[in-house]
Protein backbone atom coordinates (compact mmCIF):
# COMPACT_ATOMS: atom_id res chain seq x y z
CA UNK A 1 0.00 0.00 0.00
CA UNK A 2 1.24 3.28 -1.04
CA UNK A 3 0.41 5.90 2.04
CA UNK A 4 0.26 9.31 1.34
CA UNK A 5 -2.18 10.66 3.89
CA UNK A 6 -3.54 10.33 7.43
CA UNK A 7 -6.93 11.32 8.70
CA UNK A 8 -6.68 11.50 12.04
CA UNK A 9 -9.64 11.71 14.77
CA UNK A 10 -8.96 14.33 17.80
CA UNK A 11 -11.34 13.12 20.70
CA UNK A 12 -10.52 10.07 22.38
CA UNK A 13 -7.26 10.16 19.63
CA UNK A 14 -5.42 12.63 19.83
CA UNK A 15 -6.49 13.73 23.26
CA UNK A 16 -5.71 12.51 27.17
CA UNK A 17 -8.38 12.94 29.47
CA UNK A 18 -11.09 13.83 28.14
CA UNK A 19 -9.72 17.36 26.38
CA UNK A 20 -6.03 17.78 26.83
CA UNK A 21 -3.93 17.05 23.86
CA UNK A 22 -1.65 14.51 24.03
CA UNK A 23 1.84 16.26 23.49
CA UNK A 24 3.73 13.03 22.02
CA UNK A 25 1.14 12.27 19.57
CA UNK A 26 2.06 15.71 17.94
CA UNK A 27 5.41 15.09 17.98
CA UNK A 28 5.04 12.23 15.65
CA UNK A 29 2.37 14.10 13.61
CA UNK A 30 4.54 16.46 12.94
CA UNK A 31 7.63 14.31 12.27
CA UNK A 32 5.32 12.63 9.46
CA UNK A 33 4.07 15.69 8.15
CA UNK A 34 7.65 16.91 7.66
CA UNK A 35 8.71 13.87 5.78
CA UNK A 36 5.74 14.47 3.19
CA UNK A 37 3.03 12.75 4.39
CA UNK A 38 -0.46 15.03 4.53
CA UNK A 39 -2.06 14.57 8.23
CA UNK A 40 -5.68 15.74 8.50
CA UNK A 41 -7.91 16.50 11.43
CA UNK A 42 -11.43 14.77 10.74
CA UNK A 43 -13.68 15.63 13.82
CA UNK A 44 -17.03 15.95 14.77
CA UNK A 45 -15.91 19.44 16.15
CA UNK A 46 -15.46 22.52 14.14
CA UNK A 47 -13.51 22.59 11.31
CA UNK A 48 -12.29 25.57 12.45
CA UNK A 49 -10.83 24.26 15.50
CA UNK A 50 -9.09 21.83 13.59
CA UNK A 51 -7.86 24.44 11.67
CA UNK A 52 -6.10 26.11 14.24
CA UNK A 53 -4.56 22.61 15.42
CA UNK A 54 -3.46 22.50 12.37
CA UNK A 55 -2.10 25.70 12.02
CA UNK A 56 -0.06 25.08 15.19
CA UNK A 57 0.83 22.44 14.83
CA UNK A 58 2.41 22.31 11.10
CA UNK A 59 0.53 19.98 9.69
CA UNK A 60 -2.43 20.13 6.53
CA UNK A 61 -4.17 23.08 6.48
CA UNK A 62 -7.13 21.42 5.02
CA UNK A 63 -9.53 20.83 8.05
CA UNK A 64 -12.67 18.16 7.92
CA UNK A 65 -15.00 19.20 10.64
CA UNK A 66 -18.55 18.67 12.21
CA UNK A 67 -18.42 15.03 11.16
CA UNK A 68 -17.59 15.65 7.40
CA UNK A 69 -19.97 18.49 6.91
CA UNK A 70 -17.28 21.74 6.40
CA UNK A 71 -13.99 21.57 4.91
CA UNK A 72 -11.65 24.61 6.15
CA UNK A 73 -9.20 25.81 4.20
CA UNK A 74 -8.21 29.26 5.74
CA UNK A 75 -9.67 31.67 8.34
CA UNK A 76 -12.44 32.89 6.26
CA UNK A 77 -12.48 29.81 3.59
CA UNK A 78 -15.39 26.97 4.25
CA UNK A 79 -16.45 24.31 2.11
CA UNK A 80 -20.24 23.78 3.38
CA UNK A 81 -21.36 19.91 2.13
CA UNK A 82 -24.90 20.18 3.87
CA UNK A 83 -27.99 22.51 4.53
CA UNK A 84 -27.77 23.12 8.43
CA UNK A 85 -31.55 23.52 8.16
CA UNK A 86 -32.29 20.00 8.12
CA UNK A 87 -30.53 19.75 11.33
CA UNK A 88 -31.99 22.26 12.85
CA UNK A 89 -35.83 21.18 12.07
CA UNK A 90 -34.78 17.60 13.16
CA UNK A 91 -33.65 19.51 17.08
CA UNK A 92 -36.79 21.74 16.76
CA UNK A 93 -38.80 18.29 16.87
CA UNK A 94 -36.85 16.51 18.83
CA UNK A 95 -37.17 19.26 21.76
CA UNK A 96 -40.49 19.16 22.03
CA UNK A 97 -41.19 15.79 22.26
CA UNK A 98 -38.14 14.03 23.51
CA UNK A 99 -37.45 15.09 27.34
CA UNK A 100 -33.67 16.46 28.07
CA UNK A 101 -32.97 17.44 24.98
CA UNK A 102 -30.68 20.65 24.70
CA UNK A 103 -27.96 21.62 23.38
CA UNK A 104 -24.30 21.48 24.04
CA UNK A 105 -21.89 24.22 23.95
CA UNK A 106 -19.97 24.27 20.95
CA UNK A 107 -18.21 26.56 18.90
CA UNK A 108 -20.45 27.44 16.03
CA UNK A 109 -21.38 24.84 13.75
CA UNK A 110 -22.08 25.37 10.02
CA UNK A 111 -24.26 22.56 8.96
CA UNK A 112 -24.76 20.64 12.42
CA UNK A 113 -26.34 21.00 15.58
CA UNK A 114 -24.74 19.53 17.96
CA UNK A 115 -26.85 18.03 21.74
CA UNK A 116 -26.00 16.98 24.85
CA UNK A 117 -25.82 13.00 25.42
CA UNK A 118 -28.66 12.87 27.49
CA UNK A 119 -31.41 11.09 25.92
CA UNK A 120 -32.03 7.62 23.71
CA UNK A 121 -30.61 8.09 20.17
CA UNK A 122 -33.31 4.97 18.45
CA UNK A 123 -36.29 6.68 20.22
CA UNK A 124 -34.69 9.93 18.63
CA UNK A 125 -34.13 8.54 14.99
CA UNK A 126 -37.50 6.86 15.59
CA UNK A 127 -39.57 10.21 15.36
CA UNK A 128 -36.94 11.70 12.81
CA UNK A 129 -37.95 9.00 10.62
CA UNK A 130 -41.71 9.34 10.79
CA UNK A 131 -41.09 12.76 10.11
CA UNK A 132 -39.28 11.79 7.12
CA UNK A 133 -36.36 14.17 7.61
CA UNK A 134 -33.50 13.78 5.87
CA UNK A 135 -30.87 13.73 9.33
CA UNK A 136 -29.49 11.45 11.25
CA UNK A 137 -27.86 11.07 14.71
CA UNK A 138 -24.79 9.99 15.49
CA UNK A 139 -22.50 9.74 19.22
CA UNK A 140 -18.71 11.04 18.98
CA UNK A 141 -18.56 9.76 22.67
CA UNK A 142 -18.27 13.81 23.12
CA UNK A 143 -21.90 14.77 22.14
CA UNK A 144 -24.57 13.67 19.49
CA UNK A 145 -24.39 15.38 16.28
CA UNK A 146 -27.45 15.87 13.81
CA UNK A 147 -25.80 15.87 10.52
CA UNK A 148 -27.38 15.25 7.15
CA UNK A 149 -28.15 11.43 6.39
CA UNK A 150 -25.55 12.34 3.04
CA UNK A 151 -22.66 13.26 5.38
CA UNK A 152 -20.17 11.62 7.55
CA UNK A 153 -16.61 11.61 7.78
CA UNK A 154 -15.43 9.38 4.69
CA UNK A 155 -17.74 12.35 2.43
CA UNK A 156 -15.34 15.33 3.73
CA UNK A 157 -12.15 13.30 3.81
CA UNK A 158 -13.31 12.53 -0.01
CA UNK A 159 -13.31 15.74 -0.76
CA UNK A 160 -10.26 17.02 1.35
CA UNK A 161 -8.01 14.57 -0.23
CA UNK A 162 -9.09 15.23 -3.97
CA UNK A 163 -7.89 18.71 -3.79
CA UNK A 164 -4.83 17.22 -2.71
CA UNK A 165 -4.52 14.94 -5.56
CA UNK A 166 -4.13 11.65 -3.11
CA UNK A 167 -6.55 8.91 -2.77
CA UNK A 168 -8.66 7.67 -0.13
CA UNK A 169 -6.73 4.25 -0.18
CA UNK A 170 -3.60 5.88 -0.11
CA UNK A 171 -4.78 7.19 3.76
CA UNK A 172 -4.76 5.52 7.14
CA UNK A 173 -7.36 6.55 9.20
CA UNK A 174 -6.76 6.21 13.00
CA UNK A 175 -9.90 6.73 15.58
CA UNK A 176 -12.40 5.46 18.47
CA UNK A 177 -15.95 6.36 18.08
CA UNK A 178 -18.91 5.39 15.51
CA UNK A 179 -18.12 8.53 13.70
CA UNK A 180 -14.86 6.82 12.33
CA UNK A 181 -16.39 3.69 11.29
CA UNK A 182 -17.04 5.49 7.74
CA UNK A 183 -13.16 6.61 7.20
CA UNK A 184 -12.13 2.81 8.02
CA UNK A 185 -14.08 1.28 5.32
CA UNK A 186 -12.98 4.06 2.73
CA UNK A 187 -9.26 4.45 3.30
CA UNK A 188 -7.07 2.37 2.78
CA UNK A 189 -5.81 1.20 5.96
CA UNK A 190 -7.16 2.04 9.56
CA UNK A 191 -6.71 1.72 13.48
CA UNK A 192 -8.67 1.97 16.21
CA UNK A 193 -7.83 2.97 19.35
CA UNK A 194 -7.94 0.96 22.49
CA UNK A 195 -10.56 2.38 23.93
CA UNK A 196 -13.19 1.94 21.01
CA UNK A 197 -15.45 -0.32 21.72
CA UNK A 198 -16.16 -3.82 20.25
CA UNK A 199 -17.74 -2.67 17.17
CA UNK A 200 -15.97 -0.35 15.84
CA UNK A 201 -12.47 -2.09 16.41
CA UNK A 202 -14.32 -4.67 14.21
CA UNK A 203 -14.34 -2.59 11.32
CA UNK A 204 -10.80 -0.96 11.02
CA UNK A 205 -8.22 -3.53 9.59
CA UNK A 206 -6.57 -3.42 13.05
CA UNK A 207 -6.49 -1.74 16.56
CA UNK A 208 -4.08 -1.02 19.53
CA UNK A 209 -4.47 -1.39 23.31
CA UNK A 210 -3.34 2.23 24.05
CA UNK A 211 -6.29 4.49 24.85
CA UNK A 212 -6.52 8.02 23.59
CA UNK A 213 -3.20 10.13 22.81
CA UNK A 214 -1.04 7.04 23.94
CA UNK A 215 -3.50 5.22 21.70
CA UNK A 216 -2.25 7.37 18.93
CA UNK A 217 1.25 7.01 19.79
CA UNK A 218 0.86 3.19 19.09
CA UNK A 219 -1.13 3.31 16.34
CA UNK A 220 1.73 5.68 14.86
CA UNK A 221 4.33 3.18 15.90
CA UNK A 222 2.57 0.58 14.11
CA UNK A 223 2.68 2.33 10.44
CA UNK A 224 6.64 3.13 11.70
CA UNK A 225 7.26 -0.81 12.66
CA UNK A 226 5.00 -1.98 9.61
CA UNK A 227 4.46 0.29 6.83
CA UNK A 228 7.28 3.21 6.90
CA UNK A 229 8.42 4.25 3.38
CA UNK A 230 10.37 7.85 2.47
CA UNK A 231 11.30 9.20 5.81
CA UNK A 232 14.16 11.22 6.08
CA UNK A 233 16.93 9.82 8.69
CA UNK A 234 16.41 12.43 11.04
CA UNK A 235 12.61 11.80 11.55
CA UNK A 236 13.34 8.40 11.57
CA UNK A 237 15.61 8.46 13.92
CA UNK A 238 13.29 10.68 16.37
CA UNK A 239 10.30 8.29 15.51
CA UNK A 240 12.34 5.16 16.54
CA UNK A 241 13.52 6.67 19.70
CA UNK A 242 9.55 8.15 20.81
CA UNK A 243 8.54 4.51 22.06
């Protein structure tokens, strides 16, 4: 397999406890990044906080956010792939008949809305359905998301990666929640983090024990150990010595 790309998950990935980033993990990111390989944030937060990550960081500045919904490409550049509307009908109905729904504190969102996990999702996509709205509802393990039933993270990454020329099997995809399970059956290789559950390390090609950032680190080491092909001796070197 020719790797050319990584789309990386940040909560429960690249994080430690809960929200912290996990410093190591971007040590490596960056290592990659600097031998050529494109490493993008795909999150079910804002694109534009992935952005900024990025931007930080020095890695892609192509961001996939709100679960595949906006692509961010500068401060004041967004690539909208859905009608927030639909997601906003689809909370209108589910507040008034679905008791604790409300919202959770985001930074804005484009074409999501985005709910505290505090009520049943199937008695939620129940209604949604008999109302014949075109949304659906999906757990990061950090909120619920109502996102358009076209969208998910494998439809942004799609799109990110053809304006970089690379293919979606020429990516490894590395996350923990439901939200990834799209990006593992469309790139080309993928990982899942140790503390994913049962399901969705079934459907990436393999998974680590290492839970969240240190999750990341080993899933890292294992494209190093397994896959490696065109880094420079100096980020080689640096990788190797990170275990």
């Amino acid at each position: 397999m020719e790797v050319r790309a990584f789309a990386i998950d940040i909560d429960g990935t690249l994080t430690e406890n809960g929200s912290k980033v996990h410093l190591q993990s971007l040590s490596l990111l960056r290592a990659l990044e600097r031998s050529g390989y494109r490493v993008l944030f795909v999150t079910g937060r804002s694109s534009i906080e992935a952005y900024i990550l990025a931007m930080f960081l020095g890695t892609t500045r192509v961001a996939i956010g709100e679960n595949g919904g906006v692509i961010t490409t500068s401060p004041t550049e967004h690539l909208l792939l859905a009608d927030k509307g639909y997601s906003e009908r689809a909370y209108e109905l589910l507040k008034s008949r679905v008791a604790d729904v409300r919202l959770k504190p985001v930074f804005p969102r484009m074409t999501e809305v985005v709910l505290e996990r505090t009520f049943s999702i199937d008695e939620a996509m129940g209604m949604i359905r008999r109302e014949g709205l075109p949304v659906v509802i999906v757990d990061s393990m950090y909120a619920y998301h109502i996102n358009h039933e076209r969208i998910n993270k494998a439809v942004g990454l799609k799109v990110a990666l053809d304006s970089l020329g690379i293919k979606p099997e020429q990516c490894i995809a590395i996350g923990d929640s439901a939200t990834d399970i799209p990006l593992f059956q469309s790139c080309g290789y993928s990982i899942a983090i140790g503390n994913a559950d049962d399901h969705v390390k079934s459907m990436a090609k393999t998974s680590v024990k290492g839970r969240d950032g240190n999750g990341l680190v080993e899933a890292l080491q294992h494209f190093i150990d397994n896959m490696l092909d065109g880094m420079d001796s100096d980020d080689d070197d640096y990788i190797g010595n990170s275990k």
